[in-house]
PDB file of N, CA and C in Angstrom:
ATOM      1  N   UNK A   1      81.464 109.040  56.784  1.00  0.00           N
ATOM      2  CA  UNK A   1      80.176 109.632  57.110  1.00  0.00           C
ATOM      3  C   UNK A   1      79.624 110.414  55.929  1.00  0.00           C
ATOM      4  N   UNK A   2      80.326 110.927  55.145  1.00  0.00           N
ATOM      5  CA  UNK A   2      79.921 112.025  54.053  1.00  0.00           C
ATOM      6  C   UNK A   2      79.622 110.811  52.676  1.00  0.00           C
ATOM      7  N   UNK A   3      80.004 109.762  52.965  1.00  0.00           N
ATOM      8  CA  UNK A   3      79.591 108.874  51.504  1.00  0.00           C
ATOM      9  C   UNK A   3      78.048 108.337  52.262  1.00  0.00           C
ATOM     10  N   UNK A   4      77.622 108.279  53.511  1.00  0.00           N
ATOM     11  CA  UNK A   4      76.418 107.767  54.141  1.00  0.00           C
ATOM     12  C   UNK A   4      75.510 108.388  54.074  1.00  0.00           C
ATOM     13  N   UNK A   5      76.061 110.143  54.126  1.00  0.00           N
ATOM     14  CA  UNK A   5      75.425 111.322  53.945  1.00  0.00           C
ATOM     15  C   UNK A   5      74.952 111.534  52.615  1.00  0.00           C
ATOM     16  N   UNK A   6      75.660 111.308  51.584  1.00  0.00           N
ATOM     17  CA  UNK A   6      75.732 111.460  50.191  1.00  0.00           C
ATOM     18  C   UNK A   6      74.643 109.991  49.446  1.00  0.00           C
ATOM     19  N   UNK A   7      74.450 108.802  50.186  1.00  0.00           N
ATOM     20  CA  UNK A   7      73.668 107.758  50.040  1.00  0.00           C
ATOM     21  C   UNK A   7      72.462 108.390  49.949  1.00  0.00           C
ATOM     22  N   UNK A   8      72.142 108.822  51.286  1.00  0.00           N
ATOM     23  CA  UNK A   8      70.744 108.950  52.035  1.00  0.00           C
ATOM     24  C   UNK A   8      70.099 110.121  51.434  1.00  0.00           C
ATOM     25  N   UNK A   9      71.163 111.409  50.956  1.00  0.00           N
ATOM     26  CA  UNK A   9      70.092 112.611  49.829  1.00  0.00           C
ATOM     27  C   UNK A   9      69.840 112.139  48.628  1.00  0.00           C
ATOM     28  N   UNK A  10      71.309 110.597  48.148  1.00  0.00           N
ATOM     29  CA  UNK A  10      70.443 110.312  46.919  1.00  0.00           C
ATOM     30  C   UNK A  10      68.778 109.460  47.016  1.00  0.00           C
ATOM     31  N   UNK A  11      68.483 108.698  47.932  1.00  0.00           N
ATOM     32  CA  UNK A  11      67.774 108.355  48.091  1.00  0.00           C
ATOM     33  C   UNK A  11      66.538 109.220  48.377  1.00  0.00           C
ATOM     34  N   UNK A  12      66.689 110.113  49.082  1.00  0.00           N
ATOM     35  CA  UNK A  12      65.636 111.461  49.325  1.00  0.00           C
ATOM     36  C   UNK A  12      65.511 111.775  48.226  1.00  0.00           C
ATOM     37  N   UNK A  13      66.440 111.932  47.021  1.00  0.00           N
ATOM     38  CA  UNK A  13      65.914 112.490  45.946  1.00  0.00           C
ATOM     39  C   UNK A  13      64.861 111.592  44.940  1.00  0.00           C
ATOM     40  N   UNK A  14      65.107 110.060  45.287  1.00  0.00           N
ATOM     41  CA  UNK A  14      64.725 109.231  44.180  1.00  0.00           C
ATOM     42  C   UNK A  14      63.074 109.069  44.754  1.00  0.00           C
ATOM     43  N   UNK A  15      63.183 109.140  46.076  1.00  0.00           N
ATOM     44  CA  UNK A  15      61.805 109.324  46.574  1.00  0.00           C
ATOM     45  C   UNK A  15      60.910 110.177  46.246  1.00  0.00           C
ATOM     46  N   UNK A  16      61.545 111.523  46.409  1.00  0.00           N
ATOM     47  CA  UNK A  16      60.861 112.448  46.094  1.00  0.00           C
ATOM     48  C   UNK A  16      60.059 113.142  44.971  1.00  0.00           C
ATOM     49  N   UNK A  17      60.979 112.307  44.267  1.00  0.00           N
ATOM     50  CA  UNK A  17      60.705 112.262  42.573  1.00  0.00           C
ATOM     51  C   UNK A  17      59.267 111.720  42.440  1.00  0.00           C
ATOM     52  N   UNK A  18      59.037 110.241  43.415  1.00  0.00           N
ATOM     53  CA  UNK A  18      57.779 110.003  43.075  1.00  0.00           C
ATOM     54  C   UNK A  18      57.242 110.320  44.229  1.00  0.00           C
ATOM     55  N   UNK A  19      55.790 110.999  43.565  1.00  0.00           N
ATOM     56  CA  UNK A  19      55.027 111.264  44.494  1.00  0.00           C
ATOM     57  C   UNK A  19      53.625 110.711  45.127  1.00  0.00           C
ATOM     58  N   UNK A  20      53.865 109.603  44.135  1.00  0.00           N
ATOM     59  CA  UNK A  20      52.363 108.290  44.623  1.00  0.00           C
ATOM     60  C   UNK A  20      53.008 107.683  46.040  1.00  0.00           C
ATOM     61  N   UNK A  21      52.192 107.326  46.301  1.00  0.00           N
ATOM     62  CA  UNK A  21      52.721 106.404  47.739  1.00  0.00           C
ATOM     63  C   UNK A  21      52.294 106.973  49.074  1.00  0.00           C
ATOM     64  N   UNK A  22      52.408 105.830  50.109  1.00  0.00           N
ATOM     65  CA  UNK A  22      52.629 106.941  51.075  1.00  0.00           C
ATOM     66  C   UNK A  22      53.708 107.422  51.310  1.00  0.00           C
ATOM     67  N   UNK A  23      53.773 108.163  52.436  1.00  0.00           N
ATOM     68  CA  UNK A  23      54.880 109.003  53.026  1.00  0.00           C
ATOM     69  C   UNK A  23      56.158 108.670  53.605  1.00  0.00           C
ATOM     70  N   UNK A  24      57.040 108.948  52.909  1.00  0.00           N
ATOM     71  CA  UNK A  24      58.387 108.103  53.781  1.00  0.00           C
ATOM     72  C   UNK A  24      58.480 108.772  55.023  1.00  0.00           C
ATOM     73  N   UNK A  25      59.200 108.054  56.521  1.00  0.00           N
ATOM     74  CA  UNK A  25      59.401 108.235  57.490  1.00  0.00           C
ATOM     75  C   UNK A  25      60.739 107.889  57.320  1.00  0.00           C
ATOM     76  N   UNK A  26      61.921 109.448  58.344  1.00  0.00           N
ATOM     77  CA  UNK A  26      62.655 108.982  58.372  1.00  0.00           C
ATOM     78  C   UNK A  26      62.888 108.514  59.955  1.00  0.00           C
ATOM     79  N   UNK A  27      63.940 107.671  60.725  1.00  0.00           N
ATOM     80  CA  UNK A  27      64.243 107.867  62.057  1.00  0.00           C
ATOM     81  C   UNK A  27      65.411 109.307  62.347  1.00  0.00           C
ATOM     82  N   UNK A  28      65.480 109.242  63.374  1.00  0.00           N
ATOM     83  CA  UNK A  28      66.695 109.846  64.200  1.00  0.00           C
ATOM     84  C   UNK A  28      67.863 110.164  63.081  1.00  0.00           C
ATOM     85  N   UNK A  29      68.645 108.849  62.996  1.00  0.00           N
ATOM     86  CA  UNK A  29      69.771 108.712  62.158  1.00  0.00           C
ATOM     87  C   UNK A  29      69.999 108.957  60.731  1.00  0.00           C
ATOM     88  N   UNK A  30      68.701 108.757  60.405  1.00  0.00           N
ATOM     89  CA  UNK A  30      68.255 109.281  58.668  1.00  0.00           C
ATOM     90  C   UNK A  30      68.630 110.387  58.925  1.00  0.00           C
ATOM     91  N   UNK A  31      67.914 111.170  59.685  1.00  0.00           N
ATOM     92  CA  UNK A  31      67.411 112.415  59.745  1.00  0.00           C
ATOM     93  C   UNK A  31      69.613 113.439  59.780  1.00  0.00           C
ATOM     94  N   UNK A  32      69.541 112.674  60.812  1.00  0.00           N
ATOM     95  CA  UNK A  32      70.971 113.553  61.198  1.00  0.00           C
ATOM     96  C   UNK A  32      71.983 113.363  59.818  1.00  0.00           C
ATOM     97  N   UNK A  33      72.012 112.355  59.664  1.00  0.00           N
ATOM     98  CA  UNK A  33      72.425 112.088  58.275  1.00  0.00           C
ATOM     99  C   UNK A  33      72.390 112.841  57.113  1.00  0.00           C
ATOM    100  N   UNK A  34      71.449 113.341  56.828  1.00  0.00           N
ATOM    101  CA  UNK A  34      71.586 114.492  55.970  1.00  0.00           C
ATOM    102  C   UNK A  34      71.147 115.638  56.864  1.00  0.00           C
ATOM    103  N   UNK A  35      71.250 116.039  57.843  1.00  0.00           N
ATOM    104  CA  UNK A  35      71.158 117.597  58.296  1.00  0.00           C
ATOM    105  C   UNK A  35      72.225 117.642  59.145  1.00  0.00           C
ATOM    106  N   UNK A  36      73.453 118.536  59.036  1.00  0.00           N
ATOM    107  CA  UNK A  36      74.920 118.628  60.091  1.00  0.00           C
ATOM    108  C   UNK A  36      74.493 118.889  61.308  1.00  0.00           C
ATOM    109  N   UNK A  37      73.664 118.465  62.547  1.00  0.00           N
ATOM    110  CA  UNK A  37      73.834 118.874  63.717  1.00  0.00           C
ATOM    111  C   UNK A  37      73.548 117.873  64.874  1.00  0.00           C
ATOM    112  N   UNK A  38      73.946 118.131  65.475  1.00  0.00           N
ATOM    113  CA  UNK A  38      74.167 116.986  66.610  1.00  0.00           C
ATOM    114  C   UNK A  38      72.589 116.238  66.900  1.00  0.00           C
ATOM    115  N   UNK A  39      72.774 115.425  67.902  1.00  0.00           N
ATOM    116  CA  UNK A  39      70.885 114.845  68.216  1.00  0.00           C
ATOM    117  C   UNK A  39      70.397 115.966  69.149  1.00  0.00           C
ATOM    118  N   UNK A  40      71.293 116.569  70.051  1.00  0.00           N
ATOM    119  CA  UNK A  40      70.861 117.914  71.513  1.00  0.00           C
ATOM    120  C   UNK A  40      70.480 119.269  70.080  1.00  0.00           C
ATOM    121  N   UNK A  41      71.492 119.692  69.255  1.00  0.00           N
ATOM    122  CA  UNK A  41      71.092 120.283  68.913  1.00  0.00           C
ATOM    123  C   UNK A  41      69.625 119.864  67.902  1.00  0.00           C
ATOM    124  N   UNK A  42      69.256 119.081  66.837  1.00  0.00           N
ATOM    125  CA  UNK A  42      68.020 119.005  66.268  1.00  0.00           C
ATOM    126  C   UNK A  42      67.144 119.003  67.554  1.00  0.00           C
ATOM    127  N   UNK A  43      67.251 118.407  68.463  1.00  0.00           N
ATOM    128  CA  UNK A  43      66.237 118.403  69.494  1.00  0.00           C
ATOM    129  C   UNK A  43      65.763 119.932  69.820  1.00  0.00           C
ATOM    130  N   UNK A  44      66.676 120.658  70.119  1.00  0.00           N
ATOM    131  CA  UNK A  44      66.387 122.320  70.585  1.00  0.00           C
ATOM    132  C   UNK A  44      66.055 123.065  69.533  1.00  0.00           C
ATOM    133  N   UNK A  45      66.334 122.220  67.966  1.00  0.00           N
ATOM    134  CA  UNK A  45      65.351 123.309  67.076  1.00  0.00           C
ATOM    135  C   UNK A  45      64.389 122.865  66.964  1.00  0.00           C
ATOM    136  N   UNK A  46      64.310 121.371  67.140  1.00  0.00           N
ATOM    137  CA  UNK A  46      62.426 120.974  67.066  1.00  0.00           C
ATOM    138  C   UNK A  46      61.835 121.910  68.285  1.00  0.00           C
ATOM    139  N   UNK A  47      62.411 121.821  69.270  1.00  0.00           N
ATOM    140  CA  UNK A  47      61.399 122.492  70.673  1.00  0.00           C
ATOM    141  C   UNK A  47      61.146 124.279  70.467  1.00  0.00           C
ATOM    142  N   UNK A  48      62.064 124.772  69.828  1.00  0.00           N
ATOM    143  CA  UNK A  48      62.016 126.243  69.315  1.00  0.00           C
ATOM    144  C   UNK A  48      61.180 126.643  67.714  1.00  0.00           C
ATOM    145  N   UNK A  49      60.695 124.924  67.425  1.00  0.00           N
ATOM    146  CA  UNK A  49      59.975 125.378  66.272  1.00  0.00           C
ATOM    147  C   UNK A  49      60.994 125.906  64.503  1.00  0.00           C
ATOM    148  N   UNK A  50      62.582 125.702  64.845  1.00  0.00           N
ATOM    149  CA  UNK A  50      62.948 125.809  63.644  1.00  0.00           C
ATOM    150  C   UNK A  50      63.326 124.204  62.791  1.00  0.00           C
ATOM    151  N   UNK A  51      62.416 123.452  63.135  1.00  0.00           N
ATOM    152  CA  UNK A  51      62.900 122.336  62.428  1.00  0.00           C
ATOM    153  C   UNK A  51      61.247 121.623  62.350  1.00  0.00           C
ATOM    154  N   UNK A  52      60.976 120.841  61.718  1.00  0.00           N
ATOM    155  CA  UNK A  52      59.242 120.056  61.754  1.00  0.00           C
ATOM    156  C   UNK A  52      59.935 119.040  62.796  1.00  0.00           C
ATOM    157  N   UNK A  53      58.458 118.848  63.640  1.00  0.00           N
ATOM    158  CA  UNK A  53      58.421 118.303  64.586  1.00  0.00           C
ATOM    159  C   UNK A  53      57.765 116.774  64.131  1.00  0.00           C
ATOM    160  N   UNK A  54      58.775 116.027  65.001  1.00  0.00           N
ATOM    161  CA  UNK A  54      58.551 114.463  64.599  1.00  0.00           C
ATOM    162  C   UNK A  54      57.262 113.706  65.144  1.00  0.00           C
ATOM    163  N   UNK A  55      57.319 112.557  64.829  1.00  0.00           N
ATOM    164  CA  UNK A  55      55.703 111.810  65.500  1.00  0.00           C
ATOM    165  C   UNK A  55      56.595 111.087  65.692  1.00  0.00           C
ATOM    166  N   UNK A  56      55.826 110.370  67.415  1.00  0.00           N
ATOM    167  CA  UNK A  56      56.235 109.528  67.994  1.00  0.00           C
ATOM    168  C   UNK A  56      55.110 108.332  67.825  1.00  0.00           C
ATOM    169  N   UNK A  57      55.546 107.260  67.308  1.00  0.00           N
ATOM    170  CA  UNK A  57      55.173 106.505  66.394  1.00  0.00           C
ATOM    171  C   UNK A  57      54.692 104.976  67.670  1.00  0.00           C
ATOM    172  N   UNK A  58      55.911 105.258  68.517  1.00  0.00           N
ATOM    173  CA  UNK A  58      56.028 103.825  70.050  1.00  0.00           C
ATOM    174  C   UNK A  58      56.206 104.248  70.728  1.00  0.00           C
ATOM    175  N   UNK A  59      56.678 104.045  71.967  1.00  0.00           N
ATOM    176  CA  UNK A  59      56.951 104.397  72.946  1.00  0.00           C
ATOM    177  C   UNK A  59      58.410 105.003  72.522  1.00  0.00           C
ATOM    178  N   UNK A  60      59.263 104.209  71.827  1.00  0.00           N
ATOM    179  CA  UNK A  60      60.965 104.438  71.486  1.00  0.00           C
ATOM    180  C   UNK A  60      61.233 104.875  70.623  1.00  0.00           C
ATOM    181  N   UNK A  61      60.207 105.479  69.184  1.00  0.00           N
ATOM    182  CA  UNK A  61      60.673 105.560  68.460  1.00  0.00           C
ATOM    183  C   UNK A  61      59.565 106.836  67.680  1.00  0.00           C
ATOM    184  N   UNK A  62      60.553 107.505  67.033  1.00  0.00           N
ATOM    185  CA  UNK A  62      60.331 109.019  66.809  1.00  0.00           C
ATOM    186  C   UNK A  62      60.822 109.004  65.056  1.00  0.00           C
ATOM    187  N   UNK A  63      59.895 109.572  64.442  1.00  0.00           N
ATOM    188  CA  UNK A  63      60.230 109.446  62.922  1.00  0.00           C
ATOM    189  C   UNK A  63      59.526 111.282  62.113  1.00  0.00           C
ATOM    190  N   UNK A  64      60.295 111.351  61.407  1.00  0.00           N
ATOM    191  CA  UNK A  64      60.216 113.132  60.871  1.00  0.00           C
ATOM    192  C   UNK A  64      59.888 111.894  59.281  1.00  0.00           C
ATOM    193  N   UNK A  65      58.773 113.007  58.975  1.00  0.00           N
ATOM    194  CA  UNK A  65      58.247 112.851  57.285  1.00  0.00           C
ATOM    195  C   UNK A  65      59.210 113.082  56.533  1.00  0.00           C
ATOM    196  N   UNK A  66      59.857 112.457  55.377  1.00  0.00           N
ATOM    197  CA  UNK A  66      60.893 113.061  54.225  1.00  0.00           C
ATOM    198  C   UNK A  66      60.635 114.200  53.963  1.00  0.00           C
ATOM    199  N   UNK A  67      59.394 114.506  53.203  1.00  0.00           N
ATOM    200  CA  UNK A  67      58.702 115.834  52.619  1.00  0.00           C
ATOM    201  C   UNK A  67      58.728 117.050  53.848  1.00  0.00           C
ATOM    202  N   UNK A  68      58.631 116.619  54.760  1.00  0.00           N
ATOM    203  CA  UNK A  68      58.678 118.080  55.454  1.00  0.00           C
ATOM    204  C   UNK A  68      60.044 118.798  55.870  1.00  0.00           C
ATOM    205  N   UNK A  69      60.719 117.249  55.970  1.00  0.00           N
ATOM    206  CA  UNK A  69      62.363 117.649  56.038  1.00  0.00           C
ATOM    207  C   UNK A  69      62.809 118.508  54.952  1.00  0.00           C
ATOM    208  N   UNK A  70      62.425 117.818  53.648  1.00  0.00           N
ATOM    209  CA  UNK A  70      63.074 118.413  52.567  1.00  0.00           C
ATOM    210  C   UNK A  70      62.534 119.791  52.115  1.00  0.00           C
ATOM    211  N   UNK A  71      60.987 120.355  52.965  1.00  0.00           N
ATOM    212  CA  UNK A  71      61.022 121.914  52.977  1.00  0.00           C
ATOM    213  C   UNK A  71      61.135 122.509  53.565  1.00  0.00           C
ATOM    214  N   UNK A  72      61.932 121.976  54.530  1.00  0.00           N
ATOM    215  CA  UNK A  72      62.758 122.870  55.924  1.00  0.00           C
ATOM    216  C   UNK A  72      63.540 123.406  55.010  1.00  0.00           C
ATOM    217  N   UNK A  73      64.718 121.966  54.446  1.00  0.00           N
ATOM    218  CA  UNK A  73      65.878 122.081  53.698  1.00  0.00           C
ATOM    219  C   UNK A  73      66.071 123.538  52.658  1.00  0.00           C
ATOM    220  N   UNK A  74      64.814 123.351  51.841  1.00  0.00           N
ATOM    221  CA  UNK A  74      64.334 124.389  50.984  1.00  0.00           C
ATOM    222  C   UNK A  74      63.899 125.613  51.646  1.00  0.00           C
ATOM    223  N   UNK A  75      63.372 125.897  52.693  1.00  0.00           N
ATOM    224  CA  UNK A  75      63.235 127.117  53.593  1.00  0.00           C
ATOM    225  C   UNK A  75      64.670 127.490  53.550  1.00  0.00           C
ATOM    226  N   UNK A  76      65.734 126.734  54.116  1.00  0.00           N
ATOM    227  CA  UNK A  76      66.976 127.435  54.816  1.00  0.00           C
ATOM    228  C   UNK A  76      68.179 127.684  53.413  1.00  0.00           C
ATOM    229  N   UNK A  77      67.760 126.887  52.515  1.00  0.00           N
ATOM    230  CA  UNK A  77      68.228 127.402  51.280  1.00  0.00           C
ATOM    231  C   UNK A  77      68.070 129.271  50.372  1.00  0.00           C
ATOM    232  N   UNK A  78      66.597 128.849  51.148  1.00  0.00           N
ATOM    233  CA  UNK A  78      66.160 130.383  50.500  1.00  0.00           C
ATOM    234  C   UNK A  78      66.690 131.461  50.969  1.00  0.00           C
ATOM    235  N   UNK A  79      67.288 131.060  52.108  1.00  0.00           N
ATOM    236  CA  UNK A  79      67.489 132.521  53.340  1.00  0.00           C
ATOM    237  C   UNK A  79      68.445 132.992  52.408  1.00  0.00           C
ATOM    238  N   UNK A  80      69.026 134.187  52.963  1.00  0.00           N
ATOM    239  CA  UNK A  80      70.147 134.869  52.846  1.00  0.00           C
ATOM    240  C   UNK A  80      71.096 134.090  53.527  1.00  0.00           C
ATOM    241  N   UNK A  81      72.416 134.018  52.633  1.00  0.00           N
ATOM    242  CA  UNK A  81      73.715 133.281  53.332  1.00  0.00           C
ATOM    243  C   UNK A  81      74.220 134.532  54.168  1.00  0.00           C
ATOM    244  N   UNK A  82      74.593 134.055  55.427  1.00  0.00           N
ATOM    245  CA  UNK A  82      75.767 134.656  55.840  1.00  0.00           C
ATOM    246  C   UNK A  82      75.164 135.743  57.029  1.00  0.00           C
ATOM    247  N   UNK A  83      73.682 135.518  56.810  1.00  0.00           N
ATOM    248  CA  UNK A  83      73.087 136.153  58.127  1.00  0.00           C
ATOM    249  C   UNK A  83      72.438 135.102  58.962  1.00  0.00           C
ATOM    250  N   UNK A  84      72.450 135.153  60.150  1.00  0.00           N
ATOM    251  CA  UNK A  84      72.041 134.153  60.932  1.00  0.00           C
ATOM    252  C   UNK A  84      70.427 134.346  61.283  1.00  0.00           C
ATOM    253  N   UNK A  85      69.990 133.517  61.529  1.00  0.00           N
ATOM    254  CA  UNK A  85      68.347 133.719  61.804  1.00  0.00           C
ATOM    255  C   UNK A  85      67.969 133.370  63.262  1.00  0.00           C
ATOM    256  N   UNK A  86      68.402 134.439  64.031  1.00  0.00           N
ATOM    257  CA  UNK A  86      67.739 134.386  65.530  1.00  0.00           C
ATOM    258  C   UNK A  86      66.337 134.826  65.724  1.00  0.00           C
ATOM    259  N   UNK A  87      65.455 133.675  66.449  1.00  0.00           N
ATOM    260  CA  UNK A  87      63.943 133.720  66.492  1.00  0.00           C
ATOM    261  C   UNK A  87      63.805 135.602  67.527  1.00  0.00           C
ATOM    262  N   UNK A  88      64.496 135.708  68.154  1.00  0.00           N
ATOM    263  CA  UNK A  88      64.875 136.855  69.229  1.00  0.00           C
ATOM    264  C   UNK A  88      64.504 138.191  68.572  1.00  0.00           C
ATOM    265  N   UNK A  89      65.397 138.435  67.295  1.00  0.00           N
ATOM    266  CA  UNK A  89      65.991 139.606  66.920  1.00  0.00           C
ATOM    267  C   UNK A  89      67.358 139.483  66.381  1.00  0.00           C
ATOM    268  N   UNK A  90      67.879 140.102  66.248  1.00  0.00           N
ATOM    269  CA  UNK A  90      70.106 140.007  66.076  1.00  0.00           C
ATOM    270  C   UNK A  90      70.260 140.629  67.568  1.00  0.00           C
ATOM    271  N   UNK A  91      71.222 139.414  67.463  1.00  0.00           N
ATOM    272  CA  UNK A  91      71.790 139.101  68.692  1.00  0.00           C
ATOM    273  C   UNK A  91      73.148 139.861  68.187  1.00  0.00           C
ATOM    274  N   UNK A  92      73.882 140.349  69.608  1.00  0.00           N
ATOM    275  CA  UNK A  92      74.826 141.894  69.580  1.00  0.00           C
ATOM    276  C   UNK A  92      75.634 141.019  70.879  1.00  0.00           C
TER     277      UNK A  92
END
């Protein structure tokens, strides 16, 4: 899984590099693929607003933009390590 994982950011990167074109779409599996969390969990941060919210493209099928993924990515990079980010407050 981590060499599939390690495929798919090189590819995010080679994309990203160029910026003519349109917009890559990823699916579901792209998506989880490079971000560690289950499909229940991305689902409950799209609905809470900590993740960009996907377009539903068919009836079956749901696709997140590369570019917005990759400034989530860059949002959660920026944070502070080692403190957690509850939408709430800190949780006790």
């Amino acid at each position: 899984m981590i060499e599939a994982s390690e495929h798919v950011e090189d590819e995010l990167a080679k994309s990203a590099s160029t910026k003519s074109g349109p917009r890559r779409m990823l699916n579901e599996a792209q998506v989880l693929a490079i971000v560690p969390v289950s499909p229940v969990t991305l689902w409950r941060m799209e609905k809470t607003g900590r993740f960009p919210r996907g377009s539903v493209i068919t009836p079956n099928r749901k696709v997140w933009f590369e570019d917005e993924v990759i400034a989530w990515q860059n949002e959660i990079n920026g944070r502070a390590r080692g403190r957690p980010n509850h939408p709430s407050g800190s949780k006790s």
